[in-house]
ModelCIF file with pLDDT and N, C-alpha, C, O atoms, coordinates in Angstrom:
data_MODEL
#
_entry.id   MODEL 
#
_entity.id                         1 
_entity.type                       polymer 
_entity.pdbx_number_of_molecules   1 
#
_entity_poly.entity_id                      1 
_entity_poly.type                           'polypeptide(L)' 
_entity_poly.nstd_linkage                   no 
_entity_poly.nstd_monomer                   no 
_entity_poly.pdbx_seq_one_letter_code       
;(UNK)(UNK)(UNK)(UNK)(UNK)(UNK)(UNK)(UNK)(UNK)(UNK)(UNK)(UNK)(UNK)(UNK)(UNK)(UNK)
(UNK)(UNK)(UNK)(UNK)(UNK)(UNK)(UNK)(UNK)(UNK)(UNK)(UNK)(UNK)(UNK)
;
_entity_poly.pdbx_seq_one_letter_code_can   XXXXXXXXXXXXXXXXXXXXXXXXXXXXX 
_entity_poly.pdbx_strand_id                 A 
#
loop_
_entity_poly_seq.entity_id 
_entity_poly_seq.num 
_entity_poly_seq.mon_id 
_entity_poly_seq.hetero 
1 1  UNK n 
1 2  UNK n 
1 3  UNK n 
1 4  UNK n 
1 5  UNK n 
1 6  UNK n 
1 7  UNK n 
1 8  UNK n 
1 9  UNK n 
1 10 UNK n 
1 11 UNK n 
1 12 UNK n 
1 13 UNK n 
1 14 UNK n 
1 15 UNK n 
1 16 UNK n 
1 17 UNK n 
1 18 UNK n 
1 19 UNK n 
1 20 UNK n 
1 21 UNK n 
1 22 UNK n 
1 23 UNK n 
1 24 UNK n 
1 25 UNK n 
1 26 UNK n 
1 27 UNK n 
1 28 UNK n 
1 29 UNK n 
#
_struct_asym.id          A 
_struct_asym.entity_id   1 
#
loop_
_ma_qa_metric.id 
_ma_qa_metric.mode 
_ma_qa_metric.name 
_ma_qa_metric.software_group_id 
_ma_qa_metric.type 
1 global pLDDT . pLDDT 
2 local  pLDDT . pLDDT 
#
_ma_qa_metric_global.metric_id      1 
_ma_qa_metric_global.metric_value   97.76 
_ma_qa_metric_global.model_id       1 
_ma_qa_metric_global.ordinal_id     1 
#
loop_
_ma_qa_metric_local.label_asym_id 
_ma_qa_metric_local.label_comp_id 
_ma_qa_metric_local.label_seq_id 
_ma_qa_metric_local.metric_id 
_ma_qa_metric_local.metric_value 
_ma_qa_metric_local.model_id 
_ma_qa_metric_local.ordinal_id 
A UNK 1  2 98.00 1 1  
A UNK 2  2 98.00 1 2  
A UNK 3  2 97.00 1 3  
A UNK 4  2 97.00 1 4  
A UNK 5  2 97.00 1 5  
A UNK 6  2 97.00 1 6  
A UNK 7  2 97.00 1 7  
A UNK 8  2 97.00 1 8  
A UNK 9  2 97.00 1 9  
A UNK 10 2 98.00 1 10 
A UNK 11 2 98.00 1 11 
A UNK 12 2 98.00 1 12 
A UNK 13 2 98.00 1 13 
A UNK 14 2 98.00 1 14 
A UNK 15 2 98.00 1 15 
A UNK 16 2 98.00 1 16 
A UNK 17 2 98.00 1 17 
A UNK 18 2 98.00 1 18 
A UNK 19 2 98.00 1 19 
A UNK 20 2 98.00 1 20 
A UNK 21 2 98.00 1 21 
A UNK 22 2 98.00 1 22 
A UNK 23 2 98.00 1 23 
A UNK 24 2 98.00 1 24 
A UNK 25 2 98.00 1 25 
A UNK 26 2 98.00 1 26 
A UNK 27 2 98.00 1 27 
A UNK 28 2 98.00 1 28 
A UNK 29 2 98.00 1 29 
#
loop_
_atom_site.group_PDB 
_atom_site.id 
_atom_site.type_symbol 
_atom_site.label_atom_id 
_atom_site.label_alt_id 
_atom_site.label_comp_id 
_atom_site.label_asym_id 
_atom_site.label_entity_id 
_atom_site.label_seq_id 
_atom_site.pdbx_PDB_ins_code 
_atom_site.Cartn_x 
_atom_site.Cartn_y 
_atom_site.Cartn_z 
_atom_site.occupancy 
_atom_site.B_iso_or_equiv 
_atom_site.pdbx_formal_charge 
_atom_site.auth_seq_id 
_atom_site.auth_comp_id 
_atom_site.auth_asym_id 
_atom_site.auth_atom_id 
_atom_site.pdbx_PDB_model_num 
ATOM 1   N N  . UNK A 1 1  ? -20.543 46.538 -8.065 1.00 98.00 ? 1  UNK A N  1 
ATOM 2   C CA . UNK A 1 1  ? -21.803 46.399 -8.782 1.00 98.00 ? 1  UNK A CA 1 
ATOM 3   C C  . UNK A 1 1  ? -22.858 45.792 -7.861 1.00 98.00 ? 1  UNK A C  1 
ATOM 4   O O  . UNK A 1 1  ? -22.508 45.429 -6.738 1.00 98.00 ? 1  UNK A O  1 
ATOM 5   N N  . UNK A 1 2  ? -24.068 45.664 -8.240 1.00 98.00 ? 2  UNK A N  1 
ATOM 6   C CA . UNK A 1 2  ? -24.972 45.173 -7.741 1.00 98.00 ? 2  UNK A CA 1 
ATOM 7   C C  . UNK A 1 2  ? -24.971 43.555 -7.971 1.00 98.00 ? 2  UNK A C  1 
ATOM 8   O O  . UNK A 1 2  ? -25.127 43.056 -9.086 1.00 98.00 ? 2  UNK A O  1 
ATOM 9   N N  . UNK A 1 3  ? -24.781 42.826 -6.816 1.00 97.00 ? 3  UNK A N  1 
ATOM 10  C CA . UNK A 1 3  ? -24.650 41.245 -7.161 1.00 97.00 ? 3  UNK A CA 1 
ATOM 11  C C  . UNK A 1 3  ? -26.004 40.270 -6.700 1.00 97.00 ? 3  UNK A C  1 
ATOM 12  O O  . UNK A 1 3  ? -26.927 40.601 -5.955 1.00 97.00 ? 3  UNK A O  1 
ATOM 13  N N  . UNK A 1 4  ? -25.779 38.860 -7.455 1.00 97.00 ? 4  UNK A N  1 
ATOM 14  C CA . UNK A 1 4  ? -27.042 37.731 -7.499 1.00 97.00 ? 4  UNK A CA 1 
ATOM 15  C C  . UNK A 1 4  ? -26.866 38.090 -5.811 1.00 97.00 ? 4  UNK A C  1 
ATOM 16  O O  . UNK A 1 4  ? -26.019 38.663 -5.126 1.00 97.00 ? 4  UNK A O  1 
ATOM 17  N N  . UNK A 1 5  ? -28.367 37.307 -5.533 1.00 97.00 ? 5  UNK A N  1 
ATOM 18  C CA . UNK A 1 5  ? -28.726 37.222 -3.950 1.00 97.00 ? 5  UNK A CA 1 
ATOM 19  C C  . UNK A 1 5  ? -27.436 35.771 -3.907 1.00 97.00 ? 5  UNK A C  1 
ATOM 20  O O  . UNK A 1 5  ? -26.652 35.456 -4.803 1.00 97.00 ? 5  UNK A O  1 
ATOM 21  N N  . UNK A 1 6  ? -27.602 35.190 -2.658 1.00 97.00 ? 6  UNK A N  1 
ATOM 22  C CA . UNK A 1 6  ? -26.595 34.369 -1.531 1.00 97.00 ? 6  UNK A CA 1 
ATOM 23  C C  . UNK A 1 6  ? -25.543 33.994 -2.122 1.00 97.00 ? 6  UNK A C  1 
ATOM 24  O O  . UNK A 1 6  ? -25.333 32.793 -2.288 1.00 97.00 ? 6  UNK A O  1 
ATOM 25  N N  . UNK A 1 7  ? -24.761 34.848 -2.513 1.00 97.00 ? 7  UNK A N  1 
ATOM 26  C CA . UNK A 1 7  ? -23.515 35.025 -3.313 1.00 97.00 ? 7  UNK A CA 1 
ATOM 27  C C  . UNK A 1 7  ? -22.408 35.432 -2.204 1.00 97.00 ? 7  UNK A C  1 
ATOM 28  O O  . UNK A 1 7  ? -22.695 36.249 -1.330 1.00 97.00 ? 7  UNK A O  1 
ATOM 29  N N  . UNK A 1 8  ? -21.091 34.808 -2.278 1.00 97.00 ? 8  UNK A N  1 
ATOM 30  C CA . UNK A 1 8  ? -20.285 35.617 -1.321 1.00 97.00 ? 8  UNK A CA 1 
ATOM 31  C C  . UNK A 1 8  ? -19.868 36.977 -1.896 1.00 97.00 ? 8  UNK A C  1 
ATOM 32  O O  . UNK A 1 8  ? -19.224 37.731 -1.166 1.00 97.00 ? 8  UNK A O  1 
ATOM 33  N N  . UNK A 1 9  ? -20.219 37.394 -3.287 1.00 97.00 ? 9  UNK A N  1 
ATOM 34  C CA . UNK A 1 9  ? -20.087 38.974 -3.410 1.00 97.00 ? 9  UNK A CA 1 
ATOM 35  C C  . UNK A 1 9  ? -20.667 39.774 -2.327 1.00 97.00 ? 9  UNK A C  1 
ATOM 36  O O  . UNK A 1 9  ? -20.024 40.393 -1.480 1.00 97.00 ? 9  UNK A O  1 
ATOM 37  N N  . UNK A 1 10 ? -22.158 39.693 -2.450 1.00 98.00 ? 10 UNK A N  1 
ATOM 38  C CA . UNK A 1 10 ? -23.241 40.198 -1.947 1.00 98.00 ? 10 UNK A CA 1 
ATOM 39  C C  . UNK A 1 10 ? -22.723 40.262 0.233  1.00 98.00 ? 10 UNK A C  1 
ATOM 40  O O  . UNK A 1 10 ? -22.718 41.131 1.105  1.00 98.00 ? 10 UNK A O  1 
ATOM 41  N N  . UNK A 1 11 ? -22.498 39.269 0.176  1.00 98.00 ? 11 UNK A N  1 
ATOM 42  C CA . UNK A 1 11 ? -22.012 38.903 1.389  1.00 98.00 ? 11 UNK A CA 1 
ATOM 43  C C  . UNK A 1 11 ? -20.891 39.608 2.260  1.00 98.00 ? 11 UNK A C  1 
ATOM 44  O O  . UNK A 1 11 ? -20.988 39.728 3.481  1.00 98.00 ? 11 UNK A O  1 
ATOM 45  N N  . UNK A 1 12 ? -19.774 40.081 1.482  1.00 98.00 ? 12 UNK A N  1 
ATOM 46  C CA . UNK A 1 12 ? -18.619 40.504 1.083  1.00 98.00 ? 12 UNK A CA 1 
ATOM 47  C C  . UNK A 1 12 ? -19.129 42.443 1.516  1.00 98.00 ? 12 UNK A C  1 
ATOM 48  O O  . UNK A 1 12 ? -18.794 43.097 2.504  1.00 98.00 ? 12 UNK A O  1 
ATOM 49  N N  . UNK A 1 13 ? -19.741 42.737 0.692  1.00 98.00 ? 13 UNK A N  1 
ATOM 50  C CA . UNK A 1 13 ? -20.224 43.817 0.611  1.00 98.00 ? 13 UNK A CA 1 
ATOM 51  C C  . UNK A 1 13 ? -21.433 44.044 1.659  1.00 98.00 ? 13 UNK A C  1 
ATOM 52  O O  . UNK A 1 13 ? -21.343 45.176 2.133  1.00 98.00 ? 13 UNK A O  1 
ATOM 53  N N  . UNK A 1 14 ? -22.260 43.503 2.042  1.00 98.00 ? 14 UNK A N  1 
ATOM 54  C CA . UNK A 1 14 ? -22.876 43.583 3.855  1.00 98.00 ? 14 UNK A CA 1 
ATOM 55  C C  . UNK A 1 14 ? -21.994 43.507 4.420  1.00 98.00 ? 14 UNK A C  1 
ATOM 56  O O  . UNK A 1 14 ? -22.137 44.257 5.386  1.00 98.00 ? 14 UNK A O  1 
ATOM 57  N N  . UNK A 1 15 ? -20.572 42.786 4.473  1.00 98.00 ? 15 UNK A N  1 
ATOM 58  C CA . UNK A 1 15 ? -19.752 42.736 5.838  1.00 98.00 ? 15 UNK A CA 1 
ATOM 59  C C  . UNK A 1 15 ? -18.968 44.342 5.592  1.00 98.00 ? 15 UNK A C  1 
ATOM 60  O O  . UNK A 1 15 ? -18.538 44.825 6.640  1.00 98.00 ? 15 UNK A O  1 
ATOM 61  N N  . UNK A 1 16 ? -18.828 44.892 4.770  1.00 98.00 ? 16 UNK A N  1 
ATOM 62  C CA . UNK A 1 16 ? -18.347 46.611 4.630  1.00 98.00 ? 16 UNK A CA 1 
ATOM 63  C C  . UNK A 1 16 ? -19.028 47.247 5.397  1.00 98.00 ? 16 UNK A C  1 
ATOM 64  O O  . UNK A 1 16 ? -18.725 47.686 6.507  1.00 98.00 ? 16 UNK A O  1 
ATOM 65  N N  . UNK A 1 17 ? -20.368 47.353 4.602  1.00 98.00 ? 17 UNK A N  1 
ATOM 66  C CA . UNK A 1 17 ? -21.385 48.139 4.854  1.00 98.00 ? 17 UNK A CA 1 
ATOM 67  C C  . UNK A 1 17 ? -22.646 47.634 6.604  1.00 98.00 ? 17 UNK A C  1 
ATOM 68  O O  . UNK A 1 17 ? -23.027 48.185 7.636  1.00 98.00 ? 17 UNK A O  1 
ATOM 69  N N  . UNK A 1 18 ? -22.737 46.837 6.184  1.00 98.00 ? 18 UNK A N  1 
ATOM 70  C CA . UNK A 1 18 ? -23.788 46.029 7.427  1.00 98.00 ? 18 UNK A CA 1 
ATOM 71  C C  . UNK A 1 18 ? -24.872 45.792 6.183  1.00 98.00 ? 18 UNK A C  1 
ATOM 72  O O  . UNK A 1 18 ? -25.201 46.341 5.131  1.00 98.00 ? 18 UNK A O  1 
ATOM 73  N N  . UNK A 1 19 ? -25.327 44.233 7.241  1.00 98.00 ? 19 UNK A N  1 
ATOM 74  C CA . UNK A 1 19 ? -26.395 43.981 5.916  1.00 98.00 ? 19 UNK A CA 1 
ATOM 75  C C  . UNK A 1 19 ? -27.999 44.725 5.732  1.00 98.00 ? 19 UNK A C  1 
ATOM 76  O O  . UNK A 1 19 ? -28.767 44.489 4.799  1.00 98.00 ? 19 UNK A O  1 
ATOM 77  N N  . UNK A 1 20 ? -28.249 45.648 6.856  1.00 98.00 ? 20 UNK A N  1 
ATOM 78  C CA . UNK A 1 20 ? -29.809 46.089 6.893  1.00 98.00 ? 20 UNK A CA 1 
ATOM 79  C C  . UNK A 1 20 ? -29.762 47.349 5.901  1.00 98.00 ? 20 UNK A C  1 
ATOM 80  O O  . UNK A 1 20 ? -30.699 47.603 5.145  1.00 98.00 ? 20 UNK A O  1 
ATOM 81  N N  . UNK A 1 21 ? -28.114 48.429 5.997  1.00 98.00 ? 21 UNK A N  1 
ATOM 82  C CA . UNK A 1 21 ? -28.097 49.107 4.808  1.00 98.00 ? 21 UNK A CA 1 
ATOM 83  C C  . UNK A 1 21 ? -27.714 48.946 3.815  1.00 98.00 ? 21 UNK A C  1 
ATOM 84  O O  . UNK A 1 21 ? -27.735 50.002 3.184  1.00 98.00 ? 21 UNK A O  1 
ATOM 85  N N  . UNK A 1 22 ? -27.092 47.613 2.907  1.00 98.00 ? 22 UNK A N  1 
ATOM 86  C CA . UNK A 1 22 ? -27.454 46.910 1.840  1.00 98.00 ? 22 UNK A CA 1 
ATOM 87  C C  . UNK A 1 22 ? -28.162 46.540 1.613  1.00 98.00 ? 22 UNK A C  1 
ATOM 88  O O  . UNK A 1 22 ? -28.214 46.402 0.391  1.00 98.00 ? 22 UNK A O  1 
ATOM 89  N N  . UNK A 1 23 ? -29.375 46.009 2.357  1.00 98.00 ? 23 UNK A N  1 
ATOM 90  C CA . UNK A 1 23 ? -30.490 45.622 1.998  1.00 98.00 ? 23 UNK A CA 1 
ATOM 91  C C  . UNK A 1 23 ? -31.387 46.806 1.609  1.00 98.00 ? 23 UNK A C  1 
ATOM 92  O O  . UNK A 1 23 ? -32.134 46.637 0.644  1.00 98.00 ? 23 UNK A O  1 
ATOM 93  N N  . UNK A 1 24 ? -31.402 48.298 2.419  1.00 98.00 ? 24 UNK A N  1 
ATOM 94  C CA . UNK A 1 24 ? -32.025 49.225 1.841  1.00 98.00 ? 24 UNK A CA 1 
ATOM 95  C C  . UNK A 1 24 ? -31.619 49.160 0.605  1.00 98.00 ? 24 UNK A C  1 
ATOM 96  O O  . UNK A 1 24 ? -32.191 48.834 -0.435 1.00 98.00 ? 24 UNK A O  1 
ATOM 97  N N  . UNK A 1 25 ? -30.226 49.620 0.918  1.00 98.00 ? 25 UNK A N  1 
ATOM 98  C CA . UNK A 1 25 ? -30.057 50.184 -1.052 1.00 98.00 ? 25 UNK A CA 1 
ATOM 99  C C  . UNK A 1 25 ? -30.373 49.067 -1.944 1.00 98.00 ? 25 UNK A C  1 
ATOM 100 O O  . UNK A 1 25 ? -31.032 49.202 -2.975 1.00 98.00 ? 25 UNK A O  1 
ATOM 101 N N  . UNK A 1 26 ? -29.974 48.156 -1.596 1.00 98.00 ? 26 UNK A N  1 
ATOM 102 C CA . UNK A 1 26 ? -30.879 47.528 -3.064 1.00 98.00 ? 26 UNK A CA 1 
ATOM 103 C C  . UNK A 1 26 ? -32.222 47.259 -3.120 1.00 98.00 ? 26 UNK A C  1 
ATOM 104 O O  . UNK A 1 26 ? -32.543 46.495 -4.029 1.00 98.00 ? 26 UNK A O  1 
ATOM 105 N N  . UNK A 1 27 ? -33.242 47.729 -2.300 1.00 98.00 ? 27 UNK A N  1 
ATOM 106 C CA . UNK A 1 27 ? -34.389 47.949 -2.407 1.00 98.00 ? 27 UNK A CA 1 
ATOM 107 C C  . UNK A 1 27 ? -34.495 49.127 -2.881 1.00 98.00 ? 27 UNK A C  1 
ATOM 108 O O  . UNK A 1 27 ? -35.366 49.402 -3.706 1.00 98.00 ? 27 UNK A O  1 
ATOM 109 N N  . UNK A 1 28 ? -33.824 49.803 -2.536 1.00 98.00 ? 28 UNK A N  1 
ATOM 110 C CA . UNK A 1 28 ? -34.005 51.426 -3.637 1.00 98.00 ? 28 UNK A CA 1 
ATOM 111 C C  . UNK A 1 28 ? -33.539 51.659 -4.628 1.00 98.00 ? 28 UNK A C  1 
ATOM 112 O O  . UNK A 1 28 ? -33.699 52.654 -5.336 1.00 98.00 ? 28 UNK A O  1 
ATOM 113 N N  . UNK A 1 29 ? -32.594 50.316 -4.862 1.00 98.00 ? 29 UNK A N  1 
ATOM 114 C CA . UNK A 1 29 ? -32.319 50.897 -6.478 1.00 98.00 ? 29 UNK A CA 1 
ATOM 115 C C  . UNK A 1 29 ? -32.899 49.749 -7.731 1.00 98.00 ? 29 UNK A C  1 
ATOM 116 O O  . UNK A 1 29 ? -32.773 50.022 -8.925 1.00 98.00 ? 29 UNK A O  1 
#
């Protein structure tokens, strides 16, 4: 899901992905 900002979810999920294309997508969605 889409998680709160400075959360180790959020965190968790940039270290998968990288954080500049998590940061897109949740600017796009």
């Amino acid at each position: 899901n889409f998680h709160l900002p400075k959360t180790t979810l959020l965190m968790l999920v940039c270290a998968f992905a990288g954080r500049d294309l998590i940061r897109r997508a949740y600017d796009a969605a």
